[in-house]
PDB file of N, CA and C in Angstrom:
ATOM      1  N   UNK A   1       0.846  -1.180   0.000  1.00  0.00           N
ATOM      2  CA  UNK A   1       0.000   0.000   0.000  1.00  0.00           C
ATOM      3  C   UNK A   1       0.890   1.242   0.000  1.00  0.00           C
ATOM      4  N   UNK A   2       1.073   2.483  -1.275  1.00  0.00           N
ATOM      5  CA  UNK A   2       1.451   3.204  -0.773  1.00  0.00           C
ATOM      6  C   UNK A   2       0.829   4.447  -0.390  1.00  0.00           C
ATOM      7  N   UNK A   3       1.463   5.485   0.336  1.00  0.00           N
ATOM      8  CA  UNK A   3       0.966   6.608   0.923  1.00  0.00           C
ATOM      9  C   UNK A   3       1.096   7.538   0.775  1.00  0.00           C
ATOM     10  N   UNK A   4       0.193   8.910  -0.095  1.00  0.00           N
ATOM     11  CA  UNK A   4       0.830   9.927  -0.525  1.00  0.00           C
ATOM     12  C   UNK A   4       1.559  10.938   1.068  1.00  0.00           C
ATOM     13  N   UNK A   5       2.121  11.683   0.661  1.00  0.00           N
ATOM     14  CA  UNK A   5       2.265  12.692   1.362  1.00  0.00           C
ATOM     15  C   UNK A   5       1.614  13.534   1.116  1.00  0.00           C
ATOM     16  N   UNK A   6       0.327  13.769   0.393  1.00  0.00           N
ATOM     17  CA  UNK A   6      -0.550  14.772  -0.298  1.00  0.00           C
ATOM     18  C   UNK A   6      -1.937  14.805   0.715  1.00  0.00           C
ATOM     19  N   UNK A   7      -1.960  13.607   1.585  1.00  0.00           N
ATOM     20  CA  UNK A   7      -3.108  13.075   1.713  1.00  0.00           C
ATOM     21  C   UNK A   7      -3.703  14.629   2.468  1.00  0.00           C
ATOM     22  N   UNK A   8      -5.036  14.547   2.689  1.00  0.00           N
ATOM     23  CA  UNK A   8      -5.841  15.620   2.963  1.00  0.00           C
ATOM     24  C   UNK A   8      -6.990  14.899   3.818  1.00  0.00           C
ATOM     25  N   UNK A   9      -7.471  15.378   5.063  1.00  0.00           N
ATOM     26  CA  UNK A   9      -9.051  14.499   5.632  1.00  0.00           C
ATOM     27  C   UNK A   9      -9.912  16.041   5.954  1.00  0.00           C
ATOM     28  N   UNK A  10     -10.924  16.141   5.216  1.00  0.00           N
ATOM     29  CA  UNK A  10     -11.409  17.202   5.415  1.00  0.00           C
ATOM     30  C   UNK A  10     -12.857  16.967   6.047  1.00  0.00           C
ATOM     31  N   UNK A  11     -13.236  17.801   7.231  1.00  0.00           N
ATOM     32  CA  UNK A  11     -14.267  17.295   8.547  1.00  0.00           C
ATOM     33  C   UNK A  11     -14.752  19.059   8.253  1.00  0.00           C
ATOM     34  N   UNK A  12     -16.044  19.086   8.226  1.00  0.00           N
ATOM     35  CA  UNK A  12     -16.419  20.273   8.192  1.00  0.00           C
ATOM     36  C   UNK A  12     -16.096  21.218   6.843  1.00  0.00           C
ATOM     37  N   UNK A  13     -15.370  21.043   5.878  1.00  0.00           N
ATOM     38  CA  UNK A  13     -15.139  21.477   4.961  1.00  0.00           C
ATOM     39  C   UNK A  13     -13.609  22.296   5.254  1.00  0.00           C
ATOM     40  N   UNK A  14     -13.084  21.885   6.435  1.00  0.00           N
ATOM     41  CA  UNK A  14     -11.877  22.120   6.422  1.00  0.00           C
ATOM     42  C   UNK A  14     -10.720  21.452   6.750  1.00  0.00           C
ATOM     43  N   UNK A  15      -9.525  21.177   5.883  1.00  0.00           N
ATOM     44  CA  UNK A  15      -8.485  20.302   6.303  1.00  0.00           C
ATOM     45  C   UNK A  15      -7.795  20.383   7.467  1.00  0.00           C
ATOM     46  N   UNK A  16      -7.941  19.845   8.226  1.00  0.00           N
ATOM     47  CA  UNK A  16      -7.281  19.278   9.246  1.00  0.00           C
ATOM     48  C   UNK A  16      -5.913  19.217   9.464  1.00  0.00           C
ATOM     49  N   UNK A  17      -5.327  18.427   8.288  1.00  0.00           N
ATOM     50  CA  UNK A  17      -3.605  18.388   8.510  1.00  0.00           C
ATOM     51  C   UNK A  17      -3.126  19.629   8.328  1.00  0.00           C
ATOM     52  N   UNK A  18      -3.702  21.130   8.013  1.00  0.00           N
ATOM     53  CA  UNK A  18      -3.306  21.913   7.658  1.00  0.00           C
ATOM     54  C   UNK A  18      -3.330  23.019   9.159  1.00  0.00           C
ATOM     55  N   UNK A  19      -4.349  22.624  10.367  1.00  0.00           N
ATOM     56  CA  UNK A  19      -4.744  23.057  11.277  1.00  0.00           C
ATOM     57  C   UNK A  19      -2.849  22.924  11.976  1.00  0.00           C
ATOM     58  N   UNK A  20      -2.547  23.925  12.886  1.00  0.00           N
ATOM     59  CA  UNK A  20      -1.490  23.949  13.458  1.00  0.00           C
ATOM     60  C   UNK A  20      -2.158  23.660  14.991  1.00  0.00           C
ATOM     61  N   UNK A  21      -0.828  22.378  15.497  1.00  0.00           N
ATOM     62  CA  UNK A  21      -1.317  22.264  16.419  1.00  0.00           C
ATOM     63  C   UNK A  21      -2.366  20.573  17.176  1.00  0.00           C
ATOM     64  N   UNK A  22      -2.959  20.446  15.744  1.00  0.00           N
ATOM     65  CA  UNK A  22      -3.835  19.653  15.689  1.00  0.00           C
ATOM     66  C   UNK A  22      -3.787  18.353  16.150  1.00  0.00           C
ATOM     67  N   UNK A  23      -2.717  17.971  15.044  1.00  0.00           N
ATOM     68  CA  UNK A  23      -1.960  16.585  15.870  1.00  0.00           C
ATOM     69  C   UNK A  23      -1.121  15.806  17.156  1.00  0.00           C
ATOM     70  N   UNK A  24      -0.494  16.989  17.014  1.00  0.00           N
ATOM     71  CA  UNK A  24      -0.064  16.571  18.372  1.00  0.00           C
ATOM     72  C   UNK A  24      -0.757  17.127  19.985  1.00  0.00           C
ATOM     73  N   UNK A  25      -1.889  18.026  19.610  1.00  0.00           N
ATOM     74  CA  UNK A  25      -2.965  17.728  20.869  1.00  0.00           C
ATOM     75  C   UNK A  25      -3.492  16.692  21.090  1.00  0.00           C
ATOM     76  N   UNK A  26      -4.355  16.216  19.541  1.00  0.00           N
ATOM     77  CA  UNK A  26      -4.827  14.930  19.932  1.00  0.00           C
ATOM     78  C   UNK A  26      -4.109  13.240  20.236  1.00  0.00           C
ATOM     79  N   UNK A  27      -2.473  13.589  19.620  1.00  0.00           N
ATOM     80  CA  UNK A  27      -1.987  12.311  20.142  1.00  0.00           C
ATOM     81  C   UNK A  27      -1.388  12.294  21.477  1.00  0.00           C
ATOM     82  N   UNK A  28      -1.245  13.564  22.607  1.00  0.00           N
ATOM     83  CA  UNK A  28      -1.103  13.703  23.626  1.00  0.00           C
ATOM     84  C   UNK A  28      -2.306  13.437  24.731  1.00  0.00           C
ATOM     85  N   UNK A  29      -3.305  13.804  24.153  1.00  0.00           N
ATOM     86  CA  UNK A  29      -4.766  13.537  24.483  1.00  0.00           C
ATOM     87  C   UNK A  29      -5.438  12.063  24.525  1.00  0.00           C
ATOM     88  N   UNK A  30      -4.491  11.677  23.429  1.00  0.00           N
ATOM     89  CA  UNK A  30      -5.480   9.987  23.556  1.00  0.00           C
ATOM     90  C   UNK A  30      -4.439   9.036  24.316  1.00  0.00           C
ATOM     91  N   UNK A  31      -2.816   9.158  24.279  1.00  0.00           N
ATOM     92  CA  UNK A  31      -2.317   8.529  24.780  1.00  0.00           C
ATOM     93  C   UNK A  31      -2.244   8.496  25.917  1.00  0.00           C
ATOM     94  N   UNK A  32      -2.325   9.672  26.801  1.00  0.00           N
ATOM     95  CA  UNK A  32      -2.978  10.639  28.325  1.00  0.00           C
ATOM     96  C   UNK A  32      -4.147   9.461  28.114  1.00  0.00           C
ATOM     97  N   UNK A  33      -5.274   9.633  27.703  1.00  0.00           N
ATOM     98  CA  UNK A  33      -6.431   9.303  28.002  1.00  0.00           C
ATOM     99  C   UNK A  33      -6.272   7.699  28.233  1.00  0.00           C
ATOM    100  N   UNK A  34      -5.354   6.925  27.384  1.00  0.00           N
ATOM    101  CA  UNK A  34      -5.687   5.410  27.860  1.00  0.00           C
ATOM    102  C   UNK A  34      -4.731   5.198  28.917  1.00  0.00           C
ATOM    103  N   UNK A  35      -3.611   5.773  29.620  1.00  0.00           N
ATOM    104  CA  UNK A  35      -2.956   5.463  30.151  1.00  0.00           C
ATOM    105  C   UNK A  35      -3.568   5.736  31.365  1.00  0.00           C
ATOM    106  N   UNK A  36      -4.122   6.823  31.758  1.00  0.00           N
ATOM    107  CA  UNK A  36      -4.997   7.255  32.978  1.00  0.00           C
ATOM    108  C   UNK A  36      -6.123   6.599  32.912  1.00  0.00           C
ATOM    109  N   UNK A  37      -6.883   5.924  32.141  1.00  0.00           N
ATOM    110  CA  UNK A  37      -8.238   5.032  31.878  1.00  0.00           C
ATOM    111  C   UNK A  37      -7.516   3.563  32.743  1.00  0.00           C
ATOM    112  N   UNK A  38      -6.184   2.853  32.033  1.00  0.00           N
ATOM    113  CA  UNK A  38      -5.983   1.915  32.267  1.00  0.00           C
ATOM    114  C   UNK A  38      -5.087   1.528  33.464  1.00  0.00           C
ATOM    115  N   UNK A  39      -4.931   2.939  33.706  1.00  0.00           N
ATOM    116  CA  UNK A  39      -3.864   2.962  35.415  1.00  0.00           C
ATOM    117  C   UNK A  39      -5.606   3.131  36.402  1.00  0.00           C
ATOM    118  N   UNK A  40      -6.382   3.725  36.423  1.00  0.00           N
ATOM    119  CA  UNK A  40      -7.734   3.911  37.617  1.00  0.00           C
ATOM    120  C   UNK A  40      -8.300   2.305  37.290  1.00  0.00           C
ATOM    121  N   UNK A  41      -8.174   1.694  36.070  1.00  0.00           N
ATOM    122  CA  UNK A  41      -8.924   0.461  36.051  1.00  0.00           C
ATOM    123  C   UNK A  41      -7.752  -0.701  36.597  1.00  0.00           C
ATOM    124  N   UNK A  42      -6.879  -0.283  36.634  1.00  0.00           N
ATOM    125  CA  UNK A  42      -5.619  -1.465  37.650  1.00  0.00           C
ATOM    126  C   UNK A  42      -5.434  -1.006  38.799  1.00  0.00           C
ATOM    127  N   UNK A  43      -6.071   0.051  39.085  1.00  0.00           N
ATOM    128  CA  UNK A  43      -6.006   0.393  40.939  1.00  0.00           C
ATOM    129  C   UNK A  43      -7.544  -0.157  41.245  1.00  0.00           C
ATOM    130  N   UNK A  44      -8.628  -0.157  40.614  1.00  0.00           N
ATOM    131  CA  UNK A  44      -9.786   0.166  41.186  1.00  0.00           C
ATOM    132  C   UNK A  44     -10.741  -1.192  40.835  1.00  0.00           C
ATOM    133  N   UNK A  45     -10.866  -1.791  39.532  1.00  0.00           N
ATOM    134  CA  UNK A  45     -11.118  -2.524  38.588  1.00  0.00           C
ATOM    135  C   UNK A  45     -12.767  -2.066  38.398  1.00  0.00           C
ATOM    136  N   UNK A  46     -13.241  -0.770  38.525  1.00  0.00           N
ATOM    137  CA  UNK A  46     -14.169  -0.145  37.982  1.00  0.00           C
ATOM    138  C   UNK A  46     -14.343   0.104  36.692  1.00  0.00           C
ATOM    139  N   UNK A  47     -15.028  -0.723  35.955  1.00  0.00           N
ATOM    140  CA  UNK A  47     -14.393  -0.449  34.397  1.00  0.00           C
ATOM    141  C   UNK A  47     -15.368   0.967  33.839  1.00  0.00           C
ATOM    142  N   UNK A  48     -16.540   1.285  34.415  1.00  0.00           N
ATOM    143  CA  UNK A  48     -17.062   2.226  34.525  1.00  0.00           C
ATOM    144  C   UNK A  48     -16.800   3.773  34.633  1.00  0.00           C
ATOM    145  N   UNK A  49     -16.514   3.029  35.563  1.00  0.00           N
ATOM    146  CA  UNK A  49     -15.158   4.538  35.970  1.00  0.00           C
ATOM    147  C   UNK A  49     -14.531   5.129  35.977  1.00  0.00           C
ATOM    148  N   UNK A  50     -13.530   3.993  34.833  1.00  0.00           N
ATOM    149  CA  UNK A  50     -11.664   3.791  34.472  1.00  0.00           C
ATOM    150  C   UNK A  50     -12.463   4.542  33.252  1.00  0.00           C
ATOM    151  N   UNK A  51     -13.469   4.315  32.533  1.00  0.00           N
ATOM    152  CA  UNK A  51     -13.641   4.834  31.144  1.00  0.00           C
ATOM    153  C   UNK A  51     -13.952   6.256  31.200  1.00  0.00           C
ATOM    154  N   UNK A  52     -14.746   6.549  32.248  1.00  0.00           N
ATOM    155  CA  UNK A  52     -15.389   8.181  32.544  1.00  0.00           C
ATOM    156  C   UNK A  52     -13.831   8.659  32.910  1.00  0.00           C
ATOM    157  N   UNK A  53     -12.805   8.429  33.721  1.00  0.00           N
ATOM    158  CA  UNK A  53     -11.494   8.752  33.848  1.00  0.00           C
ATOM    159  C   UNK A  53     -10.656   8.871  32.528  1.00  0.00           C
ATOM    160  N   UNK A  54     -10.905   7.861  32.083  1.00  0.00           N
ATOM    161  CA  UNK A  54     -10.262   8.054  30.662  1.00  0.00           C
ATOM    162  C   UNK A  54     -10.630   9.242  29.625  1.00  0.00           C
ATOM    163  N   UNK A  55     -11.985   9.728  29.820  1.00  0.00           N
ATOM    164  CA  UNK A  55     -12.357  10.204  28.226  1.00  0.00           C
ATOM    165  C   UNK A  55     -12.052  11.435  29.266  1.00  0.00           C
ATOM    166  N   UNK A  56     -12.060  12.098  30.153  1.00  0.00           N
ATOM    167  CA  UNK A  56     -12.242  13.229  31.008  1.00  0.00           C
ATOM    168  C   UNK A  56     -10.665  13.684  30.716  1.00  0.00           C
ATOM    169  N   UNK A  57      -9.649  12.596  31.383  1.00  0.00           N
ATOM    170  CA  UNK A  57      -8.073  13.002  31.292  1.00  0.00           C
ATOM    171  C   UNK A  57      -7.997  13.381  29.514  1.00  0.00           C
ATOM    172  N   UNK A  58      -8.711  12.527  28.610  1.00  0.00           N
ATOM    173  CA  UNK A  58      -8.724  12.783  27.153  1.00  0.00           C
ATOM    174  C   UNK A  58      -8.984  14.374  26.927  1.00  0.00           C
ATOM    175  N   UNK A  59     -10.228  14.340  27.600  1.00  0.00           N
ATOM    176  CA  UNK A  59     -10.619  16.309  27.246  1.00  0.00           C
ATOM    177  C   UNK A  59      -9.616  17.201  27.834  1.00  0.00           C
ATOM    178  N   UNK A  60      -9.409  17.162  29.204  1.00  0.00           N
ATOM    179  CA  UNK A  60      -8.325  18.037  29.943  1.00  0.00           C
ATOM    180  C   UNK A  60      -7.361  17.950  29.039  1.00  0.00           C
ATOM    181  N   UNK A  61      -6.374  17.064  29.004  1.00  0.00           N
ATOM    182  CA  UNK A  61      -4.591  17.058  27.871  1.00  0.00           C
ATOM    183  C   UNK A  61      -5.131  17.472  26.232  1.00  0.00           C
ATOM    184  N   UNK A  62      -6.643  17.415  25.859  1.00  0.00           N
ATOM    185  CA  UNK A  62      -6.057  17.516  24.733  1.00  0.00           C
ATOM    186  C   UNK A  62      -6.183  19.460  24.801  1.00  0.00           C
ATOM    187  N   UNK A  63      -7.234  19.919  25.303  1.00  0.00           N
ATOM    188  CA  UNK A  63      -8.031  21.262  25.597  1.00  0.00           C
ATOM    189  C   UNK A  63      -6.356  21.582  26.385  1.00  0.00           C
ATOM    190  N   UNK A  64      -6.072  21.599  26.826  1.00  0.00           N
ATOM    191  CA  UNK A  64      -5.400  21.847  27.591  1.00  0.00           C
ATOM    192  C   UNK A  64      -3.736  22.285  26.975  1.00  0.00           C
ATOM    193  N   UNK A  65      -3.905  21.239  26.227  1.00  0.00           N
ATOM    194  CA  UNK A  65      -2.433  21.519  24.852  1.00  0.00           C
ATOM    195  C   UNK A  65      -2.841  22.329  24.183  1.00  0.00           C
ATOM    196  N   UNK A  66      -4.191  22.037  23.432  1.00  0.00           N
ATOM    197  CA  UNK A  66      -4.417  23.163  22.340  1.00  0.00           C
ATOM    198  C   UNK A  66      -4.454  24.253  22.748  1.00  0.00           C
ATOM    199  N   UNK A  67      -4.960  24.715  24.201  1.00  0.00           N
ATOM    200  CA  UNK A  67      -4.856  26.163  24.204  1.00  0.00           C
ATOM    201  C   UNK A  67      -3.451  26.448  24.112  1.00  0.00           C
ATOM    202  N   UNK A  68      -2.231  25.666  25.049  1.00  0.00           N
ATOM    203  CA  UNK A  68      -1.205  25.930  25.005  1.00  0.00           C
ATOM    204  C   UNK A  68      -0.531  26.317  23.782  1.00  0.00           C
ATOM    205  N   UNK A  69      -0.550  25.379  22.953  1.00  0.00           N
ATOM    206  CA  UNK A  69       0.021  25.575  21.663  1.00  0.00           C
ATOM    207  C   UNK A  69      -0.228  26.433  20.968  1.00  0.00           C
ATOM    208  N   UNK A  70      -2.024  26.422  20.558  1.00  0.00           N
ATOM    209  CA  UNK A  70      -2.154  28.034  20.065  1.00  0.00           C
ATOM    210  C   UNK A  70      -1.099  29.466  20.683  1.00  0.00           C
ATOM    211  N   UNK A  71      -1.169  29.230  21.861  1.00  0.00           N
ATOM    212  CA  UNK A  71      -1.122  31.077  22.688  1.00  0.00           C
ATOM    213  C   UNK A  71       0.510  31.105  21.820  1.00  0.00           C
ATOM    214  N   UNK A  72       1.292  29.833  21.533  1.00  0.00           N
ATOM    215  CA  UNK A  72       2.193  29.748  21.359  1.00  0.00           C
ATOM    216  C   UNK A  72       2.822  30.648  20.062  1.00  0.00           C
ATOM    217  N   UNK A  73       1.490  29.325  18.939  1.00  0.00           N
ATOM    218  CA  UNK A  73       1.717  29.708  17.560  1.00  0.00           C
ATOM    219  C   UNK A  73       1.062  31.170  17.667  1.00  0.00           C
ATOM    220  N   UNK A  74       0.614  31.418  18.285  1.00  0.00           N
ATOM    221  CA  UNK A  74      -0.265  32.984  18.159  1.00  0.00           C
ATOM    222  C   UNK A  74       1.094  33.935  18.552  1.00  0.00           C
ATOM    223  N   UNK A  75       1.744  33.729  19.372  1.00  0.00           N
ATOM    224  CA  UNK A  75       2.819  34.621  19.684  1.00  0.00           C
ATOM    225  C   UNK A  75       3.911  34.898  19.202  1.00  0.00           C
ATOM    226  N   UNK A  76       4.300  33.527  18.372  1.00  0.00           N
ATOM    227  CA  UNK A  76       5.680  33.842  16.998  1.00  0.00           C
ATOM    228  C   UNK A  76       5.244  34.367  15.947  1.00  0.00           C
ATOM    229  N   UNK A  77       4.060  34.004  15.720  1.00  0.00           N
ATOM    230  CA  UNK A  77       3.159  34.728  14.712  1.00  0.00           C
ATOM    231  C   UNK A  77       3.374  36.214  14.574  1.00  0.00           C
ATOM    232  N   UNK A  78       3.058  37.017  15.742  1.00  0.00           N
ATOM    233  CA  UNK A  78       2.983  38.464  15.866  1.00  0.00           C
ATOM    234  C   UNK A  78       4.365  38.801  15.718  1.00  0.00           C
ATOM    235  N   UNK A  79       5.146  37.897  16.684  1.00  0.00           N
ATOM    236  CA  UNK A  79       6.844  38.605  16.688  1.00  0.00           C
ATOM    237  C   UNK A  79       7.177  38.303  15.741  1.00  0.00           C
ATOM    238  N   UNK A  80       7.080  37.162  14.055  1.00  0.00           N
ATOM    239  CA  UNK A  80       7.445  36.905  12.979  1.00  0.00           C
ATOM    240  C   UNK A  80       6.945  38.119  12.090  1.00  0.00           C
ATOM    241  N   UNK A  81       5.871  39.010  12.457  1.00  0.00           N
ATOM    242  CA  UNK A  81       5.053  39.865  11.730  1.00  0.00           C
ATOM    243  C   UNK A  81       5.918  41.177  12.260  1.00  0.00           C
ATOM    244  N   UNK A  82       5.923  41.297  13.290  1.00  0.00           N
ATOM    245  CA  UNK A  82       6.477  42.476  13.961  1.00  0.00           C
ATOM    246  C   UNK A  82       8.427  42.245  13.135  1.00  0.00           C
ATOM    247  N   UNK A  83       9.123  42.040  12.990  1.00  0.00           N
ATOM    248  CA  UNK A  83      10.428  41.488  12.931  1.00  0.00           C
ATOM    249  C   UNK A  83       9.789  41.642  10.929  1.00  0.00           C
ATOM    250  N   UNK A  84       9.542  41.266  10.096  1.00  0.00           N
ATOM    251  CA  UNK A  84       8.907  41.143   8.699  1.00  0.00           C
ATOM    252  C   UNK A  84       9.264  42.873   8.877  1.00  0.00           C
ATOM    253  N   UNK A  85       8.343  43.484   9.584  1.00  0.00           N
ATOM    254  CA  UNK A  85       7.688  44.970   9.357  1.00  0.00           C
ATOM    255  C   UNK A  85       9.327  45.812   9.611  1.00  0.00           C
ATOM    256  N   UNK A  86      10.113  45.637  10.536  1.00  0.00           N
ATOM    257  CA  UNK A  86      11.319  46.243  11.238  1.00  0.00           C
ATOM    258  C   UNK A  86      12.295  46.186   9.896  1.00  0.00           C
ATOM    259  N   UNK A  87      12.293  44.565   9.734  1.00  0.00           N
ATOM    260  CA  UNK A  87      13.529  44.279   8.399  1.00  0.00           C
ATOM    261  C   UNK A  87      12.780  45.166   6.951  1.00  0.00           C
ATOM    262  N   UNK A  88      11.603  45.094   6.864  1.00  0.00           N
ATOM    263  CA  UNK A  88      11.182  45.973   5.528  1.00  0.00           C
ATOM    264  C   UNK A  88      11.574  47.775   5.911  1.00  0.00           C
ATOM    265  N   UNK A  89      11.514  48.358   7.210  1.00  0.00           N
ATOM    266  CA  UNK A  89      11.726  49.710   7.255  1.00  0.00           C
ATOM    267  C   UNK A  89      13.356  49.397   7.540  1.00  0.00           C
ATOM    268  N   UNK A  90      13.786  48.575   7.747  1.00  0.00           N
ATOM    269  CA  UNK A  90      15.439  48.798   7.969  1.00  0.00           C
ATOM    270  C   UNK A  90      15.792  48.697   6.789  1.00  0.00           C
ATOM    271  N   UNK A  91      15.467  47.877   5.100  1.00  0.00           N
ATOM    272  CA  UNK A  91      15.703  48.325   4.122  1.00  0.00           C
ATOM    273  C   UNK A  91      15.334  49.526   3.534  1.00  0.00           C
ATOM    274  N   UNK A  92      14.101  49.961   4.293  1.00  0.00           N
ATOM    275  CA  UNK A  92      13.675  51.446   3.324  1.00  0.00           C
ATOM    276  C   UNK A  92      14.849  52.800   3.871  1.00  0.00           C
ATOM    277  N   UNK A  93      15.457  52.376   5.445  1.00  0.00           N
ATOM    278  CA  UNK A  93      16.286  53.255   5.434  1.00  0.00           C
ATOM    279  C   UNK A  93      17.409  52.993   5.376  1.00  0.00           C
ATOM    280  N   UNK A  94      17.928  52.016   4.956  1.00  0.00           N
ATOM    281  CA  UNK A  94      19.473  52.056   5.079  1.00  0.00           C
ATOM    282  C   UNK A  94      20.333  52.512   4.029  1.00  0.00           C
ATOM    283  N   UNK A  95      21.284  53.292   4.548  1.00  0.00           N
ATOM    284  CA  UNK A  95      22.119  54.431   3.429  1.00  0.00           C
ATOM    285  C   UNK A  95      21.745  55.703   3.652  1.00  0.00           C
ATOM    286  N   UNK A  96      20.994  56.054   4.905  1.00  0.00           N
ATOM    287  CA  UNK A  96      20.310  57.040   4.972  1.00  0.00           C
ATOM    288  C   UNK A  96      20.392  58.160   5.829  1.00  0.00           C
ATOM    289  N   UNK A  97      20.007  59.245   6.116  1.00  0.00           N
ATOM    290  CA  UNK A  97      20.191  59.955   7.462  1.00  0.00           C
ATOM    291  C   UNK A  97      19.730  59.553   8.497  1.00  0.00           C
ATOM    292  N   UNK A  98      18.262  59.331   8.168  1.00  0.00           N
ATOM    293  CA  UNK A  98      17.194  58.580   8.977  1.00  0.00           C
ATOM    294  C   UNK A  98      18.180  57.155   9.964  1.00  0.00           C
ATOM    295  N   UNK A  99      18.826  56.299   9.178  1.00  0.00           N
ATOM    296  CA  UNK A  99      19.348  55.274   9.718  1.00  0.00           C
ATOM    297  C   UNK A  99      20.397  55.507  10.405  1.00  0.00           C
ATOM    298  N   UNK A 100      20.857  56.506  10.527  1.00  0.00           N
ATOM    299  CA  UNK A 100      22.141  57.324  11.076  1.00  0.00           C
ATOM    300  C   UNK A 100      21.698  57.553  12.858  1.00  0.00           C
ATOM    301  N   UNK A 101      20.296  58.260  12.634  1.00  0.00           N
ATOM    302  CA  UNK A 101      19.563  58.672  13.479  1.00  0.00           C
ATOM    303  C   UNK A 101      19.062  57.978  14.567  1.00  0.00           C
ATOM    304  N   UNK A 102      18.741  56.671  13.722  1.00  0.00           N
ATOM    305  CA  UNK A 102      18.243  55.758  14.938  1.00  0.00           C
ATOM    306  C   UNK A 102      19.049  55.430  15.500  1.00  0.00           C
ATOM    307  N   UNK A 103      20.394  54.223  14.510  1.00  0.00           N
ATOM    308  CA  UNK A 103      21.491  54.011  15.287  1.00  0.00           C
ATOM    309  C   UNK A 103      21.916  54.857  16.894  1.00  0.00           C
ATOM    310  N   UNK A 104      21.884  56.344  16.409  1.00  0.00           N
ATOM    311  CA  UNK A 104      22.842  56.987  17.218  1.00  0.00           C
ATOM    312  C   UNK A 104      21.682  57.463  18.786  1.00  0.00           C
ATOM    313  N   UNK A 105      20.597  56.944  18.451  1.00  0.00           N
ATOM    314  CA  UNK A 105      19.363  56.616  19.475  1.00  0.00           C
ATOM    315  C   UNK A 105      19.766  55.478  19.883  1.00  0.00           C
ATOM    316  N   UNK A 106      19.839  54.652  19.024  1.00  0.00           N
ATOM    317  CA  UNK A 106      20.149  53.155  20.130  1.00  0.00           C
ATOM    318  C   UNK A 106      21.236  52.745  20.844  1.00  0.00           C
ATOM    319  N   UNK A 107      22.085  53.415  20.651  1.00  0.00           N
ATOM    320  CA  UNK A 107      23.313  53.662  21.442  1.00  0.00           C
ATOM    321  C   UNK A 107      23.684  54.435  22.451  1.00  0.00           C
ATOM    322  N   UNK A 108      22.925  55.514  22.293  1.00  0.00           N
ATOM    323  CA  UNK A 108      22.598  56.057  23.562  1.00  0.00           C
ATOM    324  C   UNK A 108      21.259  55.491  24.516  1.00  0.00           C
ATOM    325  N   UNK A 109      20.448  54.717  23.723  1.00  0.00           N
ATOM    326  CA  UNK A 109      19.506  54.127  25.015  1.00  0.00           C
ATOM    327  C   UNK A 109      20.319  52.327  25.910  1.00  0.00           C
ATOM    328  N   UNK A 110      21.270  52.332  24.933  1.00  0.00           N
ATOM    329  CA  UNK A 110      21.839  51.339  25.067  1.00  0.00           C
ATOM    330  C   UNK A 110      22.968  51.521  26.383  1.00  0.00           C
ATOM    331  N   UNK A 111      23.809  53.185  26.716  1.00  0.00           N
ATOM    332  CA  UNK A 111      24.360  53.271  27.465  1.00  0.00           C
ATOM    333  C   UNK A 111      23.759  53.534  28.519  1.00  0.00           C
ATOM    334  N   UNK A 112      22.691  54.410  28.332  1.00  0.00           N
ATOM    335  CA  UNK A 112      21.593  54.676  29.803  1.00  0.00           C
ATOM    336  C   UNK A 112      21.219  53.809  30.390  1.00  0.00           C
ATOM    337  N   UNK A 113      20.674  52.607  29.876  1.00  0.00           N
ATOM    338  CA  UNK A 113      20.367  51.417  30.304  1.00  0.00           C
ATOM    339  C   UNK A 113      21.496  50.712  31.230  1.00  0.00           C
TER     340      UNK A 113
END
């Protein structure tokens, strides 16, 4: 059988493998979830129980990553955008008076400091 690397699973009309983040919440989430399902059902032998334990530790690790990860990707995001915007005005001034100017600002906030 082979396997593209192209493959695509689209749920809602949107791809999934393309979601950041995605995968590795939910494989932290399910592997969390049977290990805590199958550790309360070898202390307790509630199989009832071990399963409501299981799908619960499932929601917490996976909710719990994804927010993490987002705040993450959300935050290189801005500083990748912010850093984009700096390097485009550090080409619009360099060779310049303007670039003369800042320099000789950042060197003096650099000694005050």
């Amino acid at each position: 059988m082979v396997m593209d690397d192209n493959q695509s699973i689209v749920i809602f009309g949107q791809d999934i493998t393309r979601i950041p983040c995605f995968r590795n919440s939910f494989l932290y989430g399910i592997s969390g979830g049977i290990a805590s399902g199958l550790f309360y059902f070898m202390c307790t032998s509630k199989p009832l129980m071990s399963s409501h334990c299981g799908m619960a530790c499932f929601t917490v690790i996976t909710l719990g990553y994804w927010t993490h990860c987002r705040y993450s990707y959300s935050k290189l995001r801005a500083d990748m955008f912010k850093m984009q915007t700096l390097l485009r005005e550090q080409a619009l001034y360099e060779g310049t008076n303007r670039e003369r100017e800042l320099n000789e600002q950042l060197k003096q906030e650099a000694q005050d400091a």
